[in-house]
Every structure is written in structure tokens, then in C-alpha cells.
Protein backbone atom coordinates (compact mmCIF):
# COMPACT_ATOMS: atom_id res chain seq x y z
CA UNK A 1 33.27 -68.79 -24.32
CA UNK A 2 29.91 -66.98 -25.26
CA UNK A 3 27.67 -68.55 -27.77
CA UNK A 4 28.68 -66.52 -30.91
CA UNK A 5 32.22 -67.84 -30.00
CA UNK A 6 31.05 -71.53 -29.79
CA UNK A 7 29.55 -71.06 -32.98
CA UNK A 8 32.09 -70.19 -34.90
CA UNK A 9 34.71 -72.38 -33.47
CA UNK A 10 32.14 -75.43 -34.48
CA UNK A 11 32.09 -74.02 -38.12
CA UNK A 12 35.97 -74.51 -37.95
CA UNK A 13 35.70 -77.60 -36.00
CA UNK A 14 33.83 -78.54 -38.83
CA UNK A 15 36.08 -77.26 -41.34
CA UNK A 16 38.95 -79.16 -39.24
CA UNK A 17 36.99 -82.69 -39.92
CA UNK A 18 36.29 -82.01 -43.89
CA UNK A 19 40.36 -81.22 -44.15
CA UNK A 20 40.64 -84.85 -43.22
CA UNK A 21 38.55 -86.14 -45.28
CA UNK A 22 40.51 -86.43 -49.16
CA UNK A 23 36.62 -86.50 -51.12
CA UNK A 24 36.02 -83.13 -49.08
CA UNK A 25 36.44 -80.12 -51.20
CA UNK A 26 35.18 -77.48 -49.83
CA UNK A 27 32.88 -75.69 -46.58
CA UNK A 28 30.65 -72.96 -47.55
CA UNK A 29 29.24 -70.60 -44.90
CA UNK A 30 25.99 -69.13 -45.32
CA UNK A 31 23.99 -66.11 -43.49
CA UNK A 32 25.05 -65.37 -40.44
CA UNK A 33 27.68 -67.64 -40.74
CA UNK A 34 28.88 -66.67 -43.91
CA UNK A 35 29.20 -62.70 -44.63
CA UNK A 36 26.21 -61.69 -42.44
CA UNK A 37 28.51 -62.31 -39.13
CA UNK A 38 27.22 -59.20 -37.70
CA UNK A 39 23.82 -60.42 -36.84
CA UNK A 40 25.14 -63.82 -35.81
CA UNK A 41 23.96 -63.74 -32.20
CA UNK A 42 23.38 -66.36 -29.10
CA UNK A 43 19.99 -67.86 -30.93
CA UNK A 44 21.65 -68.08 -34.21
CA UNK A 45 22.27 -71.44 -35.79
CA UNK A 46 25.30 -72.84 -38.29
CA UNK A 47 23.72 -72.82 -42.22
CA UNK A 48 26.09 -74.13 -44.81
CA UNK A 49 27.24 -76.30 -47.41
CA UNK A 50 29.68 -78.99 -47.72
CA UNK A 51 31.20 -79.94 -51.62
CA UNK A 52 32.58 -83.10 -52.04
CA UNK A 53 34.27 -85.00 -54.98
CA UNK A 54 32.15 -86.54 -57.33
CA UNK A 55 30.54 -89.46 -56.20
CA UNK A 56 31.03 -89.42 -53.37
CA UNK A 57 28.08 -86.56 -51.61
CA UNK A 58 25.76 -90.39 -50.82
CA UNK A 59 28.53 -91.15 -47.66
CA UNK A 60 27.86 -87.66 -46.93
CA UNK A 61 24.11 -87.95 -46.47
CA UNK A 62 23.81 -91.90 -44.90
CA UNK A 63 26.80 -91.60 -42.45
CA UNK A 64 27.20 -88.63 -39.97
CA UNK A 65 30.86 -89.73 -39.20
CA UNK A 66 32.06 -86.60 -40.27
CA UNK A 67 30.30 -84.93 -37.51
CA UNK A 68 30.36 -86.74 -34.97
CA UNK A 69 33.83 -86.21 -35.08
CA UNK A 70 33.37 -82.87 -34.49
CA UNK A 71 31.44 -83.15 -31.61
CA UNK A 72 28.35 -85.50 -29.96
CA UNK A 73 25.52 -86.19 -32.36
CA UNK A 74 22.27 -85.30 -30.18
CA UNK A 75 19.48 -86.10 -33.00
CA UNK A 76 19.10 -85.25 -36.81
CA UNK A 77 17.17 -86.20 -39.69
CA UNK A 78 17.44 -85.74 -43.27
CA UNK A 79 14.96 -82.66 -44.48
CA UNK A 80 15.91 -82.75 -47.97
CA UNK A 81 17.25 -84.85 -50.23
CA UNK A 82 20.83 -82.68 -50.29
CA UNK A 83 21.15 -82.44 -46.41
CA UNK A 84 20.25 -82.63 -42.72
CA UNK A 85 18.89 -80.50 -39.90
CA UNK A 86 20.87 -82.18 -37.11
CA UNK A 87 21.41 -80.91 -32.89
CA UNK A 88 24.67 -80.97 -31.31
CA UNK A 89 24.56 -82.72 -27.82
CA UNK A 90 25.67 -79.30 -26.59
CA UNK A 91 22.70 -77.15 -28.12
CA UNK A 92 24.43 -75.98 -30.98
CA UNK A 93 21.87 -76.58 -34.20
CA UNK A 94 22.79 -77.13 -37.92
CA UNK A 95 21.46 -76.76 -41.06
CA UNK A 96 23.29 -77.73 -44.23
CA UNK A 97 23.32 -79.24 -47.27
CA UNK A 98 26.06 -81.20 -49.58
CA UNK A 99 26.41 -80.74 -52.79
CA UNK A 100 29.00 -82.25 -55.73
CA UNK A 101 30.37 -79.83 -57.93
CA UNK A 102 28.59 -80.26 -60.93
CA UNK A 103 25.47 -79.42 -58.82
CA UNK A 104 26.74 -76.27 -57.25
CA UNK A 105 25.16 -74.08 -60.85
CA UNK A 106 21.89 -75.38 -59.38
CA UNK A 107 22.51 -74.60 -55.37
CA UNK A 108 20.16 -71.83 -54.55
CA UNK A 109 21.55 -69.26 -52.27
CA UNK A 110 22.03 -65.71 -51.55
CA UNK A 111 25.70 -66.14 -51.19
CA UNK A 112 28.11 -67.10 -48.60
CA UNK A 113 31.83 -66.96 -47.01
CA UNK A 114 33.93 -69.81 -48.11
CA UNK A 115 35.37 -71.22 -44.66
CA UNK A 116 37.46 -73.82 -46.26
CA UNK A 117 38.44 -75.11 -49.81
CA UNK A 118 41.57 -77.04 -51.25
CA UNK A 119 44.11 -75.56 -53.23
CA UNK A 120 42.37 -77.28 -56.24
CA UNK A 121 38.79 -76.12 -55.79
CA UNK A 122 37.24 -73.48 -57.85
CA UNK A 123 35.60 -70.87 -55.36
CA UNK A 124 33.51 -69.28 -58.58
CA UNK A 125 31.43 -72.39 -57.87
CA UNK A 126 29.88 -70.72 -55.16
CA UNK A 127 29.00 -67.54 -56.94
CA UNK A 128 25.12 -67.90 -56.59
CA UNK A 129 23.58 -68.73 -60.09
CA UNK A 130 20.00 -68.31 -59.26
CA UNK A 131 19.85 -65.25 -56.86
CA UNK A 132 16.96 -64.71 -55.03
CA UNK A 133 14.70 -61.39 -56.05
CA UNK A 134 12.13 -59.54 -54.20
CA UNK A 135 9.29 -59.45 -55.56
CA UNK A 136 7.99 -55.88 -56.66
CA UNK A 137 5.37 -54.39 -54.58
CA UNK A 138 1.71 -55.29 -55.88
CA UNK A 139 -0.15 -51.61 -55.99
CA UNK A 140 -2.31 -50.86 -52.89
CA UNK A 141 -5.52 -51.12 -54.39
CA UNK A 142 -4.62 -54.94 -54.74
CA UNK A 143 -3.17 -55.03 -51.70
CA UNK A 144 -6.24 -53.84 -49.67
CA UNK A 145 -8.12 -55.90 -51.83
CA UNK A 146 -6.89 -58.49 -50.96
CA UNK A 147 -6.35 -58.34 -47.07
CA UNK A 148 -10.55 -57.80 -47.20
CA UNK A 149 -11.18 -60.88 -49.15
CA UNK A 150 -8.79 -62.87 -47.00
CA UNK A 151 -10.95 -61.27 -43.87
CA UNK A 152 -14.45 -62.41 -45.45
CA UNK A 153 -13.21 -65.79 -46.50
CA UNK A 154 -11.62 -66.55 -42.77
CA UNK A 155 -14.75 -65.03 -40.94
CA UNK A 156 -17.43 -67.27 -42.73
CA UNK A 157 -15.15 -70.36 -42.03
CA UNK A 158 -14.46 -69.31 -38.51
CA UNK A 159 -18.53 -69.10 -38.32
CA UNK A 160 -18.25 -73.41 -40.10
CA UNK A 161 -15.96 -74.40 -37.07
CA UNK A 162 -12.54 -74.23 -39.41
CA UNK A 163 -11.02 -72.37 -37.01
CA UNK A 164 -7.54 -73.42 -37.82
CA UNK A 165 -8.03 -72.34 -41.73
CA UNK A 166 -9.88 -69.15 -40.44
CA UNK A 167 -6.94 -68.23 -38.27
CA UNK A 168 -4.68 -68.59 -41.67
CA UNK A 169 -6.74 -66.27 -44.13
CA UNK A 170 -6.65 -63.95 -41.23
CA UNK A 171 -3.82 -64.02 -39.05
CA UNK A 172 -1.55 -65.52 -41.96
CA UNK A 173 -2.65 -64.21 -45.25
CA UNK A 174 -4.43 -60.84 -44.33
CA UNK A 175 -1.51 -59.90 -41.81
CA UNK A 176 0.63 -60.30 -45.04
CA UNK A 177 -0.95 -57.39 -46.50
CA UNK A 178 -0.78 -55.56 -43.70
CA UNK A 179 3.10 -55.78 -43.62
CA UNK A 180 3.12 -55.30 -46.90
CA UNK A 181 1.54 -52.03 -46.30
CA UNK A 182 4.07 -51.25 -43.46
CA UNK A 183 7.04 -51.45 -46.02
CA UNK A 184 5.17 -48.99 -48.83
CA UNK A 185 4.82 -46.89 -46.12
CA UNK A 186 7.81 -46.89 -45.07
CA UNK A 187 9.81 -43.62 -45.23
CA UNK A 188 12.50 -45.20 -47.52
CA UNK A 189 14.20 -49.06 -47.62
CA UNK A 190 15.40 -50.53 -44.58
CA UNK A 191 18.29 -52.95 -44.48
CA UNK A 192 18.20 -56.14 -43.93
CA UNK A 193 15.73 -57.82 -45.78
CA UNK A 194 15.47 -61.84 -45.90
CA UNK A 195 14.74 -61.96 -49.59
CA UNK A 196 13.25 -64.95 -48.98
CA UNK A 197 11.09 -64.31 -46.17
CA UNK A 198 9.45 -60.97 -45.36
CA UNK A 199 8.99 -61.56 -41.70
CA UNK A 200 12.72 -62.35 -40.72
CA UNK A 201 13.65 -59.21 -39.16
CA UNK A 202 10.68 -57.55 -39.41
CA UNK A 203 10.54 -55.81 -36.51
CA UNK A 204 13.62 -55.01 -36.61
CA UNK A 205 13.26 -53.35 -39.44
CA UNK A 206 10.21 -51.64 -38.92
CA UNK A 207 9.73 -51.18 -34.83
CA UNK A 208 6.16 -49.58 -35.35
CA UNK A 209 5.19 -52.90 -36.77
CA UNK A 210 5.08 -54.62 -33.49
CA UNK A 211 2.61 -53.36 -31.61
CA UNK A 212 0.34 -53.41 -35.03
CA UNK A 213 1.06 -57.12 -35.33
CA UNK A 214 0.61 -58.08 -31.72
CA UNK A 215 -3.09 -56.69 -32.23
CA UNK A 216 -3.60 -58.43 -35.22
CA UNK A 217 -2.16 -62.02 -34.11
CA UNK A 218 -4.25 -62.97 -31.57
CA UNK A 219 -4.78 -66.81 -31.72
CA UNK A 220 -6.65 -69.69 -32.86
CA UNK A 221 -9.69 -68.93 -30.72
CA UNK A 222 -9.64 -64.98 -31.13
CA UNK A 223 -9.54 -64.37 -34.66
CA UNK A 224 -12.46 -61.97 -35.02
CA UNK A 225 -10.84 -59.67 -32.52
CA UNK A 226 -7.68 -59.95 -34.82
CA UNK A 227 -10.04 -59.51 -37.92
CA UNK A 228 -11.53 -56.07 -35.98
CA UNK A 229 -7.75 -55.00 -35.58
CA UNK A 230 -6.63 -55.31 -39.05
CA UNK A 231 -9.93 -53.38 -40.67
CA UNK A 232 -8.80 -51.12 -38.42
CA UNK A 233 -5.57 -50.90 -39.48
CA UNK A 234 -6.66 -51.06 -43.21
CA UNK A 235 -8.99 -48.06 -42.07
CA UNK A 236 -5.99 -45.71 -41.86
CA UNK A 237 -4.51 -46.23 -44.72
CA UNK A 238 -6.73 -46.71 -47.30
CA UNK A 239 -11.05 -45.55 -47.87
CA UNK A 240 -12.50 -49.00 -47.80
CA UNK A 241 -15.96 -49.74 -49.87
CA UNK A 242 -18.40 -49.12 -47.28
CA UNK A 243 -20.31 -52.56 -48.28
CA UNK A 244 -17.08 -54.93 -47.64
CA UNK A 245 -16.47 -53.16 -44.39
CA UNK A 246 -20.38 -53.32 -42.97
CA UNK A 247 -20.29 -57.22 -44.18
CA UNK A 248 -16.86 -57.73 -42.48
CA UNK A 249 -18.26 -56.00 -39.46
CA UNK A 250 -21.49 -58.20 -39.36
CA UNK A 251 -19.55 -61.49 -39.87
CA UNK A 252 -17.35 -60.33 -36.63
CA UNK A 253 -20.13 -59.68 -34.40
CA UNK A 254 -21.41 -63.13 -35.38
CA UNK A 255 -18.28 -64.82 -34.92
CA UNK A 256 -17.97 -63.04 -31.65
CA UNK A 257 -20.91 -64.75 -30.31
CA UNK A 258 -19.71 -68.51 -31.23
């Protein structure tokens, strides 16, 4: 059985264990395995959500019984206070949450494939009420704007010894910008877009993007070579202010030399 299989026959193991369970209402599947099955692969994991009768979601969260009758319980912990992240003695990961059903107007998700529900339970409770938006692009001026200041900032702490912070502003929050300057670029939208996080799929999405990021993510101890890269970059698209770009270059060579 490959791992895609495995994955979904645990989603209606899991189903199998709720139907025996009379507070269990319904199983909710969510990304990839809810209605994104086509990019369910061998490194996905099992997202969903579990609702149960009222009053009863607490037996849900301090007993694991319910799984563990599914299959061996390898480790889990509670991440939030509506579910677990919890590893299958056999490698096959979880993420979920449980919810009652007067809290399901309040469940934030994209949407999802209802696995299982009893004959009773309302499936318009999981219509999403609070769909996620993406945000609308910020103009270019702002965005080059801002991928210079995060270069300055990082630089001069890089120079202090806060190398870890110096790696963020550049190779977090600078390399930002630059993606976000991939996708105005773009020729058109691509599909496919986490709208919660821009860099699932990225380069997917946009396959010139690797080799630009790979320059510009370089490490904890090299981030004025991935501070040269992405002036660079910004050098292509946009006419920077010569005086940014001379002070950026003279807070690289000094870094270099630390």
C-alpha cells in the first residue's frame, strides 16, 4: 500500500472509531485531505476536525482513546487549546482539532470534505464563516522600500553580533519582498496559493524562484553574501536610490570582514 493509500485509509480508520463513539458527530477533512486530494502526496500529513456533542469535546482533548484505537499512539501533545499534533507509531502524522457545534461559526478554515457525519448533523456547519483573504499586493515602491530597510537594519546588527536577528531582517523579512516581487511579476496568477502562507508551494508555483531564493538564503553565518544577492536582485527590477545602495554596500563589505 503506498503512502497516499495509508493515508487515507487512516482518515477512515479514523472515521471508523468516531462512528463508535455516540457524542461523535462528525469528521471533517481538511487540505489535502479534504478537497485538495490531488496534491496529497507521500510527505503529506492528515489535517482535520472532529465535532462532538455538546459537552462533551474535554474527553476529546485529555484522553486519546479514540485514537489509539485506530492505531499505536507514538507521541503527541496538545498545540492548542482545540487539538493535538500527535505521530502514529507507523509514521503517519496528524494535525486536528475538535470542536462542539456551537463553536464551528468560529472554526477558521479554508474549507474541507466532510468524511463522516450522522444522519442528524448539519453539514452547513462546516461552511467556513471566516474565510481566509489574500492580502492585496502593497505597490512596489513600498515593497522595495522595504526589502532595503530590512537589509540596513539586519547588516548593522549582523556588525553587533545578533546574528540570529540579522539573519531574520534579511533572509526572513527582506526575502519576503523579494517573493513578493516574484508574484507581481508574474505573467498572470498561478494556482495554488496557501492563502495563509505565501511560501507553501512556492516553487511550485513559480520555478524561477528557486534558484533566486537559494542565493538569497544562505545561513546564519553568511548573511551579507545573502544581503549582496538580494540588492542584486532588487537591482533588476527596480532603480534603487543610489545613497541606500552605496550604504548597503559599505555595511556588507564590513560585515564581510567579521
Amino acid at each position: 500500500m503506498s503512502k497516499t493509500e495509508r493515508l487515507l485509509a487512516r482518515l477512515e480508520a479514523i472515521a471508523d472509531s468516531l462512528k463508535g463513539r455516540d457524542s461523535a458527530l462528525a469528521l471533517l477533512g481538511l487540505g489535502s485531505a479534504g478537497t485538495e486530494r490531488h496534491r496529497l502526496d507521500e510527505y503529506s500529513d492528515l489535517d482535520f476536525f472532529v465535532v462532538v456533542r455538546e459537552g462533551t469535546k474535554a474527553g476529546y482533548l485529555q484522553s486519546l482513546d479514540w485514537m489509539e484505537a485506530v492505531a499505536p499512539v507514538a507521541w503527541a501533545f496538545q498545540n492548542t487549546r482545540d487539538g493535538h499534533k500527535l505521530l502514529f507509531a507507523d509514521g503517519i502524522f496528524c494535525e486536528y482539532a475538535v470542536f462542539e457545534p456551537a463553536e464551528m461559526a468560529d472554526a477558521h478554515h479554508p474549507g474541507g470534505k466532510l468524511i463522516w457525519q450522522r444522519p442528524e448533523f448539519d453539514p452547513g456547519l462546516c461552511t467556513p464563516r471566516h474565510l481566509p483573504t489574500i492580502p492585496a499586493p502593497s505597490s512596489r515602491e513600498w515593497l522595495v522600500g522595504e526589502a532595503l530597510s530590512n537589509l540596513y537594519v539586519g547588516l548593522c546588527r549582523f556588525l553587533r553580533g545578533e546574528k540570529w536577528t540579522a539573519s531574520l531582517f534579511v533572509q526572513n523579512y527582506a526575502v519576503g519582498r523579494v517573493a513578493d516581487l516574484i508574484v507581481a511579476d508574474a505573467a498572470g496568477s498561478t494556482p495554488g496559493r496557501d492563502p495563509y502562507n505565501i511560501d507553501r508551494r512556492f516553487e511550485v508555483r513559480y520555478p524561477e524562484a528557486e534558484a533566486i531564493l537559494a542565493a538569497c538564503i544562505l545561513g546564519y553565518d553568511r548573511t551579507p553574501e545573502s544581503a549582496r544577492a538580494i540588492l542584486a536582485f532588487l537591482e533588476t527590477r527596480e532603480t534603487i536610490n543610489p545613497a541606500i545602495r552605496d550604504e548597503i554596500l559599505r555595511l556588507i563589505r564590513l560585515a564581510a570582514e567579521v
